[in-house]
N, C-alpha and C. Protein backbone atom coordinates (compact mmCIF):
# COMPACT_ATOMS: atom_id res chain seq x y z
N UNK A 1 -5.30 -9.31 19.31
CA UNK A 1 -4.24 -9.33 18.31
C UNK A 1 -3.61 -7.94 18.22
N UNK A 2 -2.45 -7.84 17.94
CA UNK A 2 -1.57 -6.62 17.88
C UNK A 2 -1.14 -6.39 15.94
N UNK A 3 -1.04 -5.51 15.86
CA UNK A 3 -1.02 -4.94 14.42
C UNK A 3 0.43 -5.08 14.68
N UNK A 4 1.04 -5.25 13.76
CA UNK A 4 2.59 -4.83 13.10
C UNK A 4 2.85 -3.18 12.53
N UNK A 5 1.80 -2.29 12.82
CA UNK A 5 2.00 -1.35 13.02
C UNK A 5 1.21 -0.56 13.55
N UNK A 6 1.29 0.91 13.96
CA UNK A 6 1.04 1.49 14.74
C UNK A 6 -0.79 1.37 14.90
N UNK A 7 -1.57 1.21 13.78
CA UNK A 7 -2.54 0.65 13.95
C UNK A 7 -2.84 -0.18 12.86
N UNK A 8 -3.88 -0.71 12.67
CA UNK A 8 -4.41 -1.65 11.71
C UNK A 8 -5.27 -0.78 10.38
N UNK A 9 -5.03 -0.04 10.82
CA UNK A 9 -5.64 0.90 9.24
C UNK A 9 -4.46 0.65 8.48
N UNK A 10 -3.20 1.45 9.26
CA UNK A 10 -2.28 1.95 8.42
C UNK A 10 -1.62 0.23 7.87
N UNK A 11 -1.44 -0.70 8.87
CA UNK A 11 -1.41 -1.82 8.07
C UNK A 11 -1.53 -2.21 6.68
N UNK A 12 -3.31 -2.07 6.97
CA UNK A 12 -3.47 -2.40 6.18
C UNK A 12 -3.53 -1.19 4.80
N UNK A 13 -3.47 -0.42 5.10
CA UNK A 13 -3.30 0.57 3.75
C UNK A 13 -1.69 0.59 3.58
N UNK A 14 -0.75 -0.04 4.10
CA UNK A 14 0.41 -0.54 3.62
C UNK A 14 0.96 -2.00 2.63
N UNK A 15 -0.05 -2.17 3.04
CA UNK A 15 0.03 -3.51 2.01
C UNK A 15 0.13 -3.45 0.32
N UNK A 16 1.20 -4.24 -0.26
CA UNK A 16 1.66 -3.83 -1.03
C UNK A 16 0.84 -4.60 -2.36
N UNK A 17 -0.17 -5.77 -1.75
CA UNK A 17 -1.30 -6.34 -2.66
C UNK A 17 -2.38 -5.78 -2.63
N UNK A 18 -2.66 -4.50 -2.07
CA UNK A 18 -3.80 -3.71 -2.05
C UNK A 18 -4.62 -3.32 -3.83
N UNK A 19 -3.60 -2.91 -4.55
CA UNK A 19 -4.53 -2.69 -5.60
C UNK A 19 -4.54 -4.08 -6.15
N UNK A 20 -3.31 -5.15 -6.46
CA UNK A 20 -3.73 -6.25 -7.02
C UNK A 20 -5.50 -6.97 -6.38
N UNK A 21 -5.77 -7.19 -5.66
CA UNK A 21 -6.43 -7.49 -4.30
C UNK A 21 -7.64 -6.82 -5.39
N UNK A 22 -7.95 -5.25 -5.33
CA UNK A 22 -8.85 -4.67 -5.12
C UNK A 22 -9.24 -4.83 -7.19
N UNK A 23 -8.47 -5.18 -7.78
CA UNK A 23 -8.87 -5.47 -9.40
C UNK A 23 -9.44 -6.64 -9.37
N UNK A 24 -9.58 -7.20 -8.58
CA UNK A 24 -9.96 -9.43 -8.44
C UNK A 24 -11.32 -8.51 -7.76
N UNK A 25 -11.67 -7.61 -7.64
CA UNK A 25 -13.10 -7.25 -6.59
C UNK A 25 -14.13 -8.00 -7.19
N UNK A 26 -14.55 -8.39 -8.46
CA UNK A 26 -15.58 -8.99 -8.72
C UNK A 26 -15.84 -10.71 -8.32
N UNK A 27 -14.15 -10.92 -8.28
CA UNK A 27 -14.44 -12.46 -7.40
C UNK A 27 -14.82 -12.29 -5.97
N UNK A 28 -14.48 -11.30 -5.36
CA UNK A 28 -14.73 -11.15 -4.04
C UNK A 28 -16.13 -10.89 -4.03
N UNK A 29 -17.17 -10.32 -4.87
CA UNK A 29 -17.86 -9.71 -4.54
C UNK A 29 -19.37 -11.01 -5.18
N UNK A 30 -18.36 -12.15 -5.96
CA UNK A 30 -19.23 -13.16 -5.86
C UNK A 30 -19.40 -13.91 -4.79
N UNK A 31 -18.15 -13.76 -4.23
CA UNK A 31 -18.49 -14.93 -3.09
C UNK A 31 -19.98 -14.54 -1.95
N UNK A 32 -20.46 -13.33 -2.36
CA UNK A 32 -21.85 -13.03 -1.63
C UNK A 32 -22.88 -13.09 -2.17
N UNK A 33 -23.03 -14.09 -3.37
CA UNK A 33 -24.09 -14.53 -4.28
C UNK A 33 -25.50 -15.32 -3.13
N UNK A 34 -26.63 -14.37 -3.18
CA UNK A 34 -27.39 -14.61 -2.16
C UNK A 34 -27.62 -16.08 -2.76
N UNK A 35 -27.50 -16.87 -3.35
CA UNK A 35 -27.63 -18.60 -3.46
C UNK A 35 -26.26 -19.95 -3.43
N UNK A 36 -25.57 -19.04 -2.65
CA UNK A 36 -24.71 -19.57 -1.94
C UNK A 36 -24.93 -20.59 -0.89
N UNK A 37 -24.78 -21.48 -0.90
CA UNK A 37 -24.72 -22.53 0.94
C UNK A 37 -23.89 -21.99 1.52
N UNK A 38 -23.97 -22.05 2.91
CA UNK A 38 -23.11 -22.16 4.07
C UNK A 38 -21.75 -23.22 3.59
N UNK A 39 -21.16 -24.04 3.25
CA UNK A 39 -20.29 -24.81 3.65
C UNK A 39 -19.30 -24.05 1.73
N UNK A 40 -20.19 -23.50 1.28
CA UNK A 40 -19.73 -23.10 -0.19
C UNK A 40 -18.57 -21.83 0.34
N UNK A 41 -19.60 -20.78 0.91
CA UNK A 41 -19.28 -19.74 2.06
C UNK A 41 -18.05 -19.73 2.64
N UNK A 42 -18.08 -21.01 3.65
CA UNK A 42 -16.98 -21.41 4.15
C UNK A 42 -15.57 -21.48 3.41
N UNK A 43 -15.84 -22.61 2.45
CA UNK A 43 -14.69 -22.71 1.19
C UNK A 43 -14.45 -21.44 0.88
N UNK A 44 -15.00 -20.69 0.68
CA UNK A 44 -14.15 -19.77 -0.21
C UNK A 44 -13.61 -19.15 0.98
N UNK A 45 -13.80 -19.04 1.97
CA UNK A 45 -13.48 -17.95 3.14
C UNK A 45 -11.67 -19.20 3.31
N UNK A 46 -12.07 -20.40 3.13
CA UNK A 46 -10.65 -21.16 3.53
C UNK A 46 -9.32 -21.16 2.61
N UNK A 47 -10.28 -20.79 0.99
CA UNK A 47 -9.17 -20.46 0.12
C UNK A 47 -8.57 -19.50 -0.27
N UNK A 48 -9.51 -18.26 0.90
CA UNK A 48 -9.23 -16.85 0.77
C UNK A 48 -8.95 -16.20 2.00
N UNK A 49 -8.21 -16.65 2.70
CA UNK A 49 -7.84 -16.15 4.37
C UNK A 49 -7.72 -14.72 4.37
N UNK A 50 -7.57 -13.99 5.20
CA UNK A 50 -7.12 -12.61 5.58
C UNK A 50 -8.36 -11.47 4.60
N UNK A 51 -9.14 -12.06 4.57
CA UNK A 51 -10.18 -11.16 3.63
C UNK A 51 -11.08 -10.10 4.90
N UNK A 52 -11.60 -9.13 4.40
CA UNK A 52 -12.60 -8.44 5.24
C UNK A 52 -14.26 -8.56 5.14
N UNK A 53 -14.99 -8.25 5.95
CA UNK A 53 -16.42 -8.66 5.87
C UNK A 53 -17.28 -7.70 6.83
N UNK A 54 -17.65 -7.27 5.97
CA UNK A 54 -19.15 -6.11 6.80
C UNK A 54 -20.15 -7.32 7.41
N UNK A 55 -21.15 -6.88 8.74
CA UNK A 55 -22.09 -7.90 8.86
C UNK A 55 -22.91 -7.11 10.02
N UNK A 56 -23.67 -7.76 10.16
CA UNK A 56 -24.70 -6.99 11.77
C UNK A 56 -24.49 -8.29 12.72
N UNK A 57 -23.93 -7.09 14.07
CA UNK A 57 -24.30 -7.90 15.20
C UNK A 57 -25.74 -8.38 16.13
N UNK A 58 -25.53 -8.86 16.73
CA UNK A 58 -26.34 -9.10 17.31
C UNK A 58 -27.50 -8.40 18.12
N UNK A 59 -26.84 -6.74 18.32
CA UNK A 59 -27.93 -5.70 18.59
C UNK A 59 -28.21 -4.50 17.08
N UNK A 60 -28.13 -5.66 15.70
CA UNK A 60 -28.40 -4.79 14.91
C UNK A 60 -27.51 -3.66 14.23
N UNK A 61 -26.13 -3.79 14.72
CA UNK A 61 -24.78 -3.20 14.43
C UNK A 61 -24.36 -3.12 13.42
N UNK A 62 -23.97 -2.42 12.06
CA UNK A 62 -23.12 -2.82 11.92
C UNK A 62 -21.80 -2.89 11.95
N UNK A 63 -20.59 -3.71 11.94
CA UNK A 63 -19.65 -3.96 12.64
C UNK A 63 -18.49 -4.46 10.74
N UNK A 64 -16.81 -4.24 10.85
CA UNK A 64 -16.14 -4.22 9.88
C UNK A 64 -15.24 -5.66 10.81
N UNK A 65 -15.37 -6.64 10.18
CA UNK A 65 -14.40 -7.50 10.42
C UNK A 65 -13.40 -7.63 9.39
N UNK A 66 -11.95 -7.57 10.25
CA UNK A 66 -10.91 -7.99 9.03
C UNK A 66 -10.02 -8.98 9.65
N UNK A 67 -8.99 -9.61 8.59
CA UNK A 67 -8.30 -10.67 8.88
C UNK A 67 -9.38 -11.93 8.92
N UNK A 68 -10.21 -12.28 8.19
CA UNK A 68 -11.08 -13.22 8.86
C UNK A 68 -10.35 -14.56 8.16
N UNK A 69 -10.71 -15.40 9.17
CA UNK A 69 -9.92 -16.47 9.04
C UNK A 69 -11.11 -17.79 9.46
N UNK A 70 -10.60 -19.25 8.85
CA UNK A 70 -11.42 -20.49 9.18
C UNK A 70 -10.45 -21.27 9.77
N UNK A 71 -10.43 -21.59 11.01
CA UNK A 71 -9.97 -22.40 12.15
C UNK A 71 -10.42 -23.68 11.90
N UNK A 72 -9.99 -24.91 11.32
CA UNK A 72 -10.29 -26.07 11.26
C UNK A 72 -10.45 -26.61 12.47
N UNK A 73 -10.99 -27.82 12.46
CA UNK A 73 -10.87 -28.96 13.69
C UNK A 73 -9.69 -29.14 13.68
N UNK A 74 -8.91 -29.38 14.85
CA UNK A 74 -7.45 -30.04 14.63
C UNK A 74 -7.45 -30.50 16.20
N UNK A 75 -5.95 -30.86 16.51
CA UNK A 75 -5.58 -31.72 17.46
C UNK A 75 -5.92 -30.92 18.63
N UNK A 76 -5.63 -29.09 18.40
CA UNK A 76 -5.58 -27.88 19.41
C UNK A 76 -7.31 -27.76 19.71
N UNK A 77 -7.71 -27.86 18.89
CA UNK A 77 -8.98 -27.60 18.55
C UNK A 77 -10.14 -28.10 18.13
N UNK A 78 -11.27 -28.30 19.34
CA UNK A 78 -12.74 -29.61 19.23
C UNK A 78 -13.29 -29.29 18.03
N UNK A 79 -13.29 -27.57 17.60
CA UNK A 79 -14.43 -27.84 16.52
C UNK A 79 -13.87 -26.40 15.54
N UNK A 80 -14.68 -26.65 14.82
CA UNK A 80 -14.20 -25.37 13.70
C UNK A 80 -14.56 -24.15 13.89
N UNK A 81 -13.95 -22.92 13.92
CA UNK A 81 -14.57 -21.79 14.26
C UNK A 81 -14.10 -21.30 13.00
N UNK A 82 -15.03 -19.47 12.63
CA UNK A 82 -14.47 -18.57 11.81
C UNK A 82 -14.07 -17.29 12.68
N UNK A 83 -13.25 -16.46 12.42
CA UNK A 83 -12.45 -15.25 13.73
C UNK A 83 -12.42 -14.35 12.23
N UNK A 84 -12.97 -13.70 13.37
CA UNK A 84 -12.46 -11.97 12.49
C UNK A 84 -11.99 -11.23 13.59
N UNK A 85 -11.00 -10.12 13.14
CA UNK A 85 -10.28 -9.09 13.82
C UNK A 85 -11.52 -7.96 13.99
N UNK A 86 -11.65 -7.35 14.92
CA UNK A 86 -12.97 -5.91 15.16
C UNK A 86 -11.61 -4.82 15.92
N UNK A 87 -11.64 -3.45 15.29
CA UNK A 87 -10.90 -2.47 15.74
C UNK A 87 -10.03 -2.42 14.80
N UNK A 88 -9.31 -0.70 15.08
CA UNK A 88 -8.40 -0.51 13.82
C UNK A 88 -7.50 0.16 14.56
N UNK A 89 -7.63 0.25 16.25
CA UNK A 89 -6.09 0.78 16.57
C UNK A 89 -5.17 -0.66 16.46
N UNK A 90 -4.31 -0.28 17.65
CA UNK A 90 -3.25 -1.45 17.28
C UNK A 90 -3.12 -2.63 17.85
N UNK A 91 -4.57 -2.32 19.01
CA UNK A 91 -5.01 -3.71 19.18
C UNK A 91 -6.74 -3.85 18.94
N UNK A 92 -6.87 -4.64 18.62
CA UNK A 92 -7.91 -5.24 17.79
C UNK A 92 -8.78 -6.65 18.52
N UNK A 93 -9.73 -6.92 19.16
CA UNK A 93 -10.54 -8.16 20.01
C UNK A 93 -10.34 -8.63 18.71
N UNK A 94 -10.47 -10.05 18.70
CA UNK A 94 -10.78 -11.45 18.03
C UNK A 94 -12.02 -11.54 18.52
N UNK A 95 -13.20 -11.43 17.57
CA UNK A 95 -14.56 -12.22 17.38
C UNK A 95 -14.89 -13.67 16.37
N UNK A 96 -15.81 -13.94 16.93
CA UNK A 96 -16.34 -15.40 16.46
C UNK A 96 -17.39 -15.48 15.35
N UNK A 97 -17.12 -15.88 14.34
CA UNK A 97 -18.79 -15.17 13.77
C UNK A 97 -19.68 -16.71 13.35
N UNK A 98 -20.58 -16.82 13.51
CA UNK A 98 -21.49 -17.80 13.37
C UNK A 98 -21.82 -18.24 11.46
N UNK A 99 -21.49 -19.05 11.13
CA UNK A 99 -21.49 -18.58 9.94
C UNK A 99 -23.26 -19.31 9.59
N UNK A 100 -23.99 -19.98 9.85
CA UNK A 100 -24.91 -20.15 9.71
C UNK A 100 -26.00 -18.59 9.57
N UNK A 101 -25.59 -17.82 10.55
CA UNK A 101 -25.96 -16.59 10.12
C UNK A 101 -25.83 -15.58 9.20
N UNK A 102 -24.79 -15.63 9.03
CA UNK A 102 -23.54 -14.81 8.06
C UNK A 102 -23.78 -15.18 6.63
N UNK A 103 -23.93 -16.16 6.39
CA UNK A 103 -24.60 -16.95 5.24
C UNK A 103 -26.14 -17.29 4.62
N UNK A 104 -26.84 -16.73 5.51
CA UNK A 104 -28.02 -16.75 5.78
C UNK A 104 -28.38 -16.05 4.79
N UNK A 105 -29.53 -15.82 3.16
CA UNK A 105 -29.36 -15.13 2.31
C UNK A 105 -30.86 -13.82 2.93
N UNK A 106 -30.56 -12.79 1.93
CA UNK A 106 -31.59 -11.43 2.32
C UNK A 106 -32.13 -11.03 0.91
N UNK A 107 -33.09 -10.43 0.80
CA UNK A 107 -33.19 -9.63 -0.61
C UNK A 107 -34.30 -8.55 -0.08
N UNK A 108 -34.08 -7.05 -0.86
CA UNK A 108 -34.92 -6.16 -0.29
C UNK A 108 -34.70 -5.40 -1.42
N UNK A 109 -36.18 -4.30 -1.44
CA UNK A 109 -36.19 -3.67 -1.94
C UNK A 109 -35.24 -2.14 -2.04
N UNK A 110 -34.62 -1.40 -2.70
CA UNK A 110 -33.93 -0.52 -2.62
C UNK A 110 -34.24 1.01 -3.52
N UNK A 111 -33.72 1.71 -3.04
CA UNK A 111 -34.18 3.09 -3.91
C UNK A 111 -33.11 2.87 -5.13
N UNK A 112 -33.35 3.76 -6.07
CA UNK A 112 -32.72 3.84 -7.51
C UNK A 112 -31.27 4.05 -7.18
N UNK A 113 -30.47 3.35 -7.90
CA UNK A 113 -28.93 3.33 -7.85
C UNK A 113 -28.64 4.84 -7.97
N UNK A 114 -29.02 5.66 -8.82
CA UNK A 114 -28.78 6.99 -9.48
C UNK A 114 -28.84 7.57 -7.93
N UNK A 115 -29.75 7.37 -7.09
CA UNK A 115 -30.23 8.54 -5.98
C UNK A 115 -28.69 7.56 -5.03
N UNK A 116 -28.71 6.77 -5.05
CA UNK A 116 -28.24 5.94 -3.93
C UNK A 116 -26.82 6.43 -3.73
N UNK A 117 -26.22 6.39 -5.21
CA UNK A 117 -24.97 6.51 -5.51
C UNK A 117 -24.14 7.85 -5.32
N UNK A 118 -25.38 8.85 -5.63
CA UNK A 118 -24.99 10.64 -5.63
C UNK A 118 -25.63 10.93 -4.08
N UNK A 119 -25.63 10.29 -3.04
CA UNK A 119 -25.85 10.72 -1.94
C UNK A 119 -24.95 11.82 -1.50
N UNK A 120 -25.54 12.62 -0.92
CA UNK A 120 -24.20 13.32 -0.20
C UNK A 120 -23.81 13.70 1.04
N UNK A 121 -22.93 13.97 1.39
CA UNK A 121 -22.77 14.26 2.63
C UNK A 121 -23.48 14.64 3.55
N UNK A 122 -23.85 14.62 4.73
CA UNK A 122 -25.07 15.28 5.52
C UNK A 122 -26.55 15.20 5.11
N UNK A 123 -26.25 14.11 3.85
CA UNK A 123 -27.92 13.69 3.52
C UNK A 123 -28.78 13.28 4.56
N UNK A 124 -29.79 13.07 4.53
CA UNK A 124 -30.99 12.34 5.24
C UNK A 124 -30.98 11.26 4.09
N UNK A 125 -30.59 9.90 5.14
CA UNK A 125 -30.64 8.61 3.84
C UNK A 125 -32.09 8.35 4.18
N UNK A 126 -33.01 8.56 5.37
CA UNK A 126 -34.48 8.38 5.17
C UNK A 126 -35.08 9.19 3.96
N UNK A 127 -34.16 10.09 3.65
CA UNK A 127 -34.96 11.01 2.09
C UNK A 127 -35.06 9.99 1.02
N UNK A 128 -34.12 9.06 0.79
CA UNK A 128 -33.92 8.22 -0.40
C UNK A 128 -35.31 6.61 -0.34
N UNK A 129 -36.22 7.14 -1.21
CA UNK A 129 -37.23 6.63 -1.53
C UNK A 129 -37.37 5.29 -2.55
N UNK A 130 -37.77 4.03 -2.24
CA UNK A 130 -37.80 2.73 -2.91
C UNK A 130 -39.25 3.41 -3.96
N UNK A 131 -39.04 3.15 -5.56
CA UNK A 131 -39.81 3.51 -6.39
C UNK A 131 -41.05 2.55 -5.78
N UNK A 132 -42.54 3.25 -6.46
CA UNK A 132 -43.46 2.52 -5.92
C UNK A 132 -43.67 1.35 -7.43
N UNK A 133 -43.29 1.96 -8.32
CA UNK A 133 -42.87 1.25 -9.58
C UNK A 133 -41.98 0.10 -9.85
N UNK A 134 -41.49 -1.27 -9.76
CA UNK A 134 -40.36 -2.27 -10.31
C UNK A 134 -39.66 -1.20 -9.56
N UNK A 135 -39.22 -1.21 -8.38
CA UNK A 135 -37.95 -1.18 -7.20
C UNK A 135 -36.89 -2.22 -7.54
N UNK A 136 -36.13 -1.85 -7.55
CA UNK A 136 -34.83 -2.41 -7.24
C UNK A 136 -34.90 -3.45 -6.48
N UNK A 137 -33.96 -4.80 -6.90
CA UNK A 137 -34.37 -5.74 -6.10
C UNK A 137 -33.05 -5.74 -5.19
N UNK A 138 -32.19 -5.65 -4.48
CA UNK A 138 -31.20 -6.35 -3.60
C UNK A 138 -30.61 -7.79 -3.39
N UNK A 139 -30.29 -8.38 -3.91
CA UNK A 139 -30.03 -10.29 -2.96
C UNK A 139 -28.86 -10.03 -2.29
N UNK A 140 -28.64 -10.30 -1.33
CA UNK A 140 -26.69 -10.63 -0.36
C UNK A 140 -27.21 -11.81 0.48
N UNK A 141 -26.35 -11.79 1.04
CA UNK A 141 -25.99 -12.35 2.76
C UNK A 141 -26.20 -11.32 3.91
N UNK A 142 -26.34 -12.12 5.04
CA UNK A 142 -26.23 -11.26 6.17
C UNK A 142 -25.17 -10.30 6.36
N UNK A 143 -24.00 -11.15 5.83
CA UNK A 143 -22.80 -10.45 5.80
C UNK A 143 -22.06 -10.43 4.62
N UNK A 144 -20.97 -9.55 4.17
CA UNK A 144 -20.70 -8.67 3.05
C UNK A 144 -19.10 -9.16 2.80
N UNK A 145 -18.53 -10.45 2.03
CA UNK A 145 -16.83 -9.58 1.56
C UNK A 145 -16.84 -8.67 0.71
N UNK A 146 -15.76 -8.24 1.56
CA UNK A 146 -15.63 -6.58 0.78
C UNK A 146 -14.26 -6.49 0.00
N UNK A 147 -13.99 -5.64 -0.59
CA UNK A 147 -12.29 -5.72 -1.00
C UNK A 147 -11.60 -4.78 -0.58
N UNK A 148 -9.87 -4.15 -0.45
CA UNK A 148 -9.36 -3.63 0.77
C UNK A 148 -9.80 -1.80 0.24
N UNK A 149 -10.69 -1.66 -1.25
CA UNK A 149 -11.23 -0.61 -1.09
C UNK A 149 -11.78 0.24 -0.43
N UNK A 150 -12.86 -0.74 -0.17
CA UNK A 150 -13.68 -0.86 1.17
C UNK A 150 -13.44 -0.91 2.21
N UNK A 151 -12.30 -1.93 2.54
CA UNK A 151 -12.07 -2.01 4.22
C UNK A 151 -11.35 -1.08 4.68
N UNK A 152 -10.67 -0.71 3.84
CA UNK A 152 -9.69 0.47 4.29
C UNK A 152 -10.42 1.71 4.44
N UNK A 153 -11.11 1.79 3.58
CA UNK A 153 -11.53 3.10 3.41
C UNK A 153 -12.76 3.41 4.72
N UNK A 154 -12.87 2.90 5.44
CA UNK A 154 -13.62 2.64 6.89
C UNK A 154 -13.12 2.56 7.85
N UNK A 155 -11.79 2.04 7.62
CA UNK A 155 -11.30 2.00 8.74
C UNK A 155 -10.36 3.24 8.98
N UNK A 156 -10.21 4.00 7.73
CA UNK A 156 -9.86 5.49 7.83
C UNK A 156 -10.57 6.39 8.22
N UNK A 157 -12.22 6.01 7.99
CA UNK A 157 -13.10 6.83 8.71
C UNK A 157 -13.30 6.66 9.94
N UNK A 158 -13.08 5.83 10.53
CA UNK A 158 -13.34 5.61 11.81
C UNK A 158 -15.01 5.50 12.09
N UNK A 159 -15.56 5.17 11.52
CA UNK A 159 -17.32 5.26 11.65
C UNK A 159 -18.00 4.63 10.88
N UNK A 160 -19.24 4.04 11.36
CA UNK A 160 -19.61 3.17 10.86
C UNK A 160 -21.02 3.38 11.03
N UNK A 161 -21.29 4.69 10.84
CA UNK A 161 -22.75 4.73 10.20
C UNK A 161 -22.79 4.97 8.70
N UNK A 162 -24.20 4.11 8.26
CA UNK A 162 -24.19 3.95 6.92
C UNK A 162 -24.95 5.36 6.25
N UNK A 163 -25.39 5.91 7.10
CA UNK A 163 -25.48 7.65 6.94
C UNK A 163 -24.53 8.41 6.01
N UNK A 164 -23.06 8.19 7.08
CA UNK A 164 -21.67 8.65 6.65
C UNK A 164 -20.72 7.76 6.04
N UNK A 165 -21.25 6.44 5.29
CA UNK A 165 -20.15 5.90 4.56
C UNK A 165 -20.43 5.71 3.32
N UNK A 166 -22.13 6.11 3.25
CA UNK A 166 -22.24 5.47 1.84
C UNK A 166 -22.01 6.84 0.90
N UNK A 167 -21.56 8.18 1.05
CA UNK A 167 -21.11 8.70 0.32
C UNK A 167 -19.68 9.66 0.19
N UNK A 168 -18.76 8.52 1.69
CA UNK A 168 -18.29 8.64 1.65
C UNK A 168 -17.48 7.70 0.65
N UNK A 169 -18.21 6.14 0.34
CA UNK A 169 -17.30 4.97 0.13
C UNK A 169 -18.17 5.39 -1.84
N UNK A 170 -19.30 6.19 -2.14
CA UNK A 170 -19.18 5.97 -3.37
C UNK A 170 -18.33 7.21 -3.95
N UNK A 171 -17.83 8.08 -3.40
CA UNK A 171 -16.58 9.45 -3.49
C UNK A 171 -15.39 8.39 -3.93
N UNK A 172 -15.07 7.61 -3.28
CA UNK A 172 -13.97 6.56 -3.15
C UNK A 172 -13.75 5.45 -4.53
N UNK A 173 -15.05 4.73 -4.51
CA UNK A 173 -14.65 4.09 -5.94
C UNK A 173 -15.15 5.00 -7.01
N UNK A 174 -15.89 6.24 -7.09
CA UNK A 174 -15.69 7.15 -8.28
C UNK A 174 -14.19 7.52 -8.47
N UNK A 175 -13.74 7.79 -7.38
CA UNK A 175 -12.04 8.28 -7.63
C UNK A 175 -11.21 6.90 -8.17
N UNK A 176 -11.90 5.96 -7.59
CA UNK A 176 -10.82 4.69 -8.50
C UNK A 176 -10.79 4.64 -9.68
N UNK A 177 -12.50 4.48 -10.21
CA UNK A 177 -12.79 3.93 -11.49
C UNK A 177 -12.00 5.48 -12.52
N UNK A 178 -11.62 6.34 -12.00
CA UNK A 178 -11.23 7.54 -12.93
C UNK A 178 -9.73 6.93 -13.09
N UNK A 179 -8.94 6.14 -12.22
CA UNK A 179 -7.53 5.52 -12.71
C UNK A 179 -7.80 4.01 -13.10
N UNK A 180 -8.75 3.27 -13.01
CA UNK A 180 -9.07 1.92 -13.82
C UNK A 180 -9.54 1.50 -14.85
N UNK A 181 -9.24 1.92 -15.87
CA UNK A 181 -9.52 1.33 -17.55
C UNK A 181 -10.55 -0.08 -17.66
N UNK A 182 -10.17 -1.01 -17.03
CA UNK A 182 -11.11 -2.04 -17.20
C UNK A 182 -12.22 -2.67 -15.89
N UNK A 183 -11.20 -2.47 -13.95
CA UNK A 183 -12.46 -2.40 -13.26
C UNK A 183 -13.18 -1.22 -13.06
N UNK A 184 -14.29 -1.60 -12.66
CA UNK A 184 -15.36 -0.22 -12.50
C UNK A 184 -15.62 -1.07 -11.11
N UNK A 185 -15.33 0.14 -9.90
CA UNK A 185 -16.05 -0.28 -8.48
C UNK A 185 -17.20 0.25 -8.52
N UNK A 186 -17.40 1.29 -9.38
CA UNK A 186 -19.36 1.75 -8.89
C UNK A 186 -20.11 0.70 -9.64
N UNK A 187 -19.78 -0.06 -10.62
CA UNK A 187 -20.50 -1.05 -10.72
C UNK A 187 -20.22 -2.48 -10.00
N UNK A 188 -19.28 -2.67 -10.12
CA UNK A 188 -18.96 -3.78 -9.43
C UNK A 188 -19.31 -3.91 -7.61
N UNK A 189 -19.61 -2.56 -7.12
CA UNK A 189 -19.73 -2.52 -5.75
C UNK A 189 -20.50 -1.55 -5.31
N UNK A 190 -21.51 -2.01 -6.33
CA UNK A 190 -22.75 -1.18 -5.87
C UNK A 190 -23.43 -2.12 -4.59
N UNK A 191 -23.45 -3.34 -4.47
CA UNK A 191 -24.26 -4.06 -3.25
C UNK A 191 -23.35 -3.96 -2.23
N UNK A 192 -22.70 -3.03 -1.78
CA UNK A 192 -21.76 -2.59 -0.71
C UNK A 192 -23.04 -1.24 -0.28
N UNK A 193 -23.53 -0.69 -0.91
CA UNK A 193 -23.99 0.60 -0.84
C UNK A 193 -25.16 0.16 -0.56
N UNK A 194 -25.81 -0.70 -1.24
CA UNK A 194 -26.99 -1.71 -1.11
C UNK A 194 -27.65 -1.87 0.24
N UNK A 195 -26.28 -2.71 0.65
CA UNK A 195 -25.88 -3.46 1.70
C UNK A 195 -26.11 -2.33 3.01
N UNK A 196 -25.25 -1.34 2.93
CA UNK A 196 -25.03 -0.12 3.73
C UNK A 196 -27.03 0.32 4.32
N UNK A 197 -27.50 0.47 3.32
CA UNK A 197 -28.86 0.94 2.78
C UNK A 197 -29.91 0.38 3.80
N UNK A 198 -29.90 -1.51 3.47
CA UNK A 198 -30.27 -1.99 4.37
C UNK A 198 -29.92 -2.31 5.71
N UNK A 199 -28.72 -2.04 6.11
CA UNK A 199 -28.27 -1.79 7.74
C UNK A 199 -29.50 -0.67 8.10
N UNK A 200 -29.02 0.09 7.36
CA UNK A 200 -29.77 1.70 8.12
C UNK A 200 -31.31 0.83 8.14
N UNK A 201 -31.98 0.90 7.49
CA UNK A 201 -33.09 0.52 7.45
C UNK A 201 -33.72 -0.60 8.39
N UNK A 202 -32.43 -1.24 8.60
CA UNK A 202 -32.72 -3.03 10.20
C UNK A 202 -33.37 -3.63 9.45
């Protein structure tokens, strides 16, 4: 697929529903309710086209899909697929994602939000320690919608270790929530960071 502009970052950080988009984050951020079904999953992915989604590949990756879309059965087409866009120059592969996997629910233990959240740059995220005390519990999916806070803000980094995003991406919604009166992304998108946490960890 080819971007409508020079790459798919700037795309999408042109989009003019970006903040509307990114105030709805708490619907987005249900649709990864680890007691979700697969076909629930689906629905919302069909009534919500062009959305983005963090997830691990198949060698343990993780990988930023955007544009993701649900391909019905139709006349063109034997069976139903889901496609996400991978890349942020201005051309971008079309991947397939399995959603039986993708949907597949996780829960893990995590270190204290407080440590998680004030990470900083050039940290050692192996420093950040799960209490031996009532730890933090985690629930998601294999894979993550995100809102274009998030997607963008990755695909500006160009990188996708969770080393270097998770304090880069909680810098990011601290700077939001200082112009948002009623959403809060460090709360609302703390299982983005979560999420990030357990990549590193496999």
């Amino acid at each position: 697929m080819i971007a409508r502009a020079p790459t798919w970052n700037l795309f999408y950080k042109g989009l003019g529903n970006n903040l509307e988009i990114n105030l709805k984050m708490q619907t987005i951020m249900d649709f990864n309710q680890h007691q979700l079904t697969k076909d629930v999953w689906i629905s919302n992915l069909a009534k919500n086209p062009s959305l983005a989604i963090l997830a691990v590949n198949g060698f343990g990756k993780l990988v930023l899909l955007h544009n993701v879309s649900f391909l019905q059965e139709n006349l063109f087409c034997s069976e139903s697929k889901v496609l996400g866009l991978c890349g942020d120059d201005a051309q971008a592969d079309v991947n397939r994602i399995d959603p039986d996997s993708a949907s597949s629910s996780l829960e893990l233990q995590t270190p204290l939000w407080h440590d998680l959240k004030n990470l900083q740059p050039g940290a050692d995220l192996d420093g950040l320690l799960v209490p031996d005390q009532n730890p933090p519990m985690a629930r998601f999916k294999n894979s993550m919608w995100i809102p274009p806070l998030v997607s963008t803000s990755i695909l500006e980094a160009k990188n996708l270790s969770p080393e270097e995003l998770i304090p880069l991406l909680s810098a990011k919604f601290q700077e939001f929530d200082k112009s948002s009166p009623n959403v809060k992304a460090c709360t609302t998108l703390r299982p983005v960071l979560e999420f990030l946490w357990a990549v590193h960890k496999n």
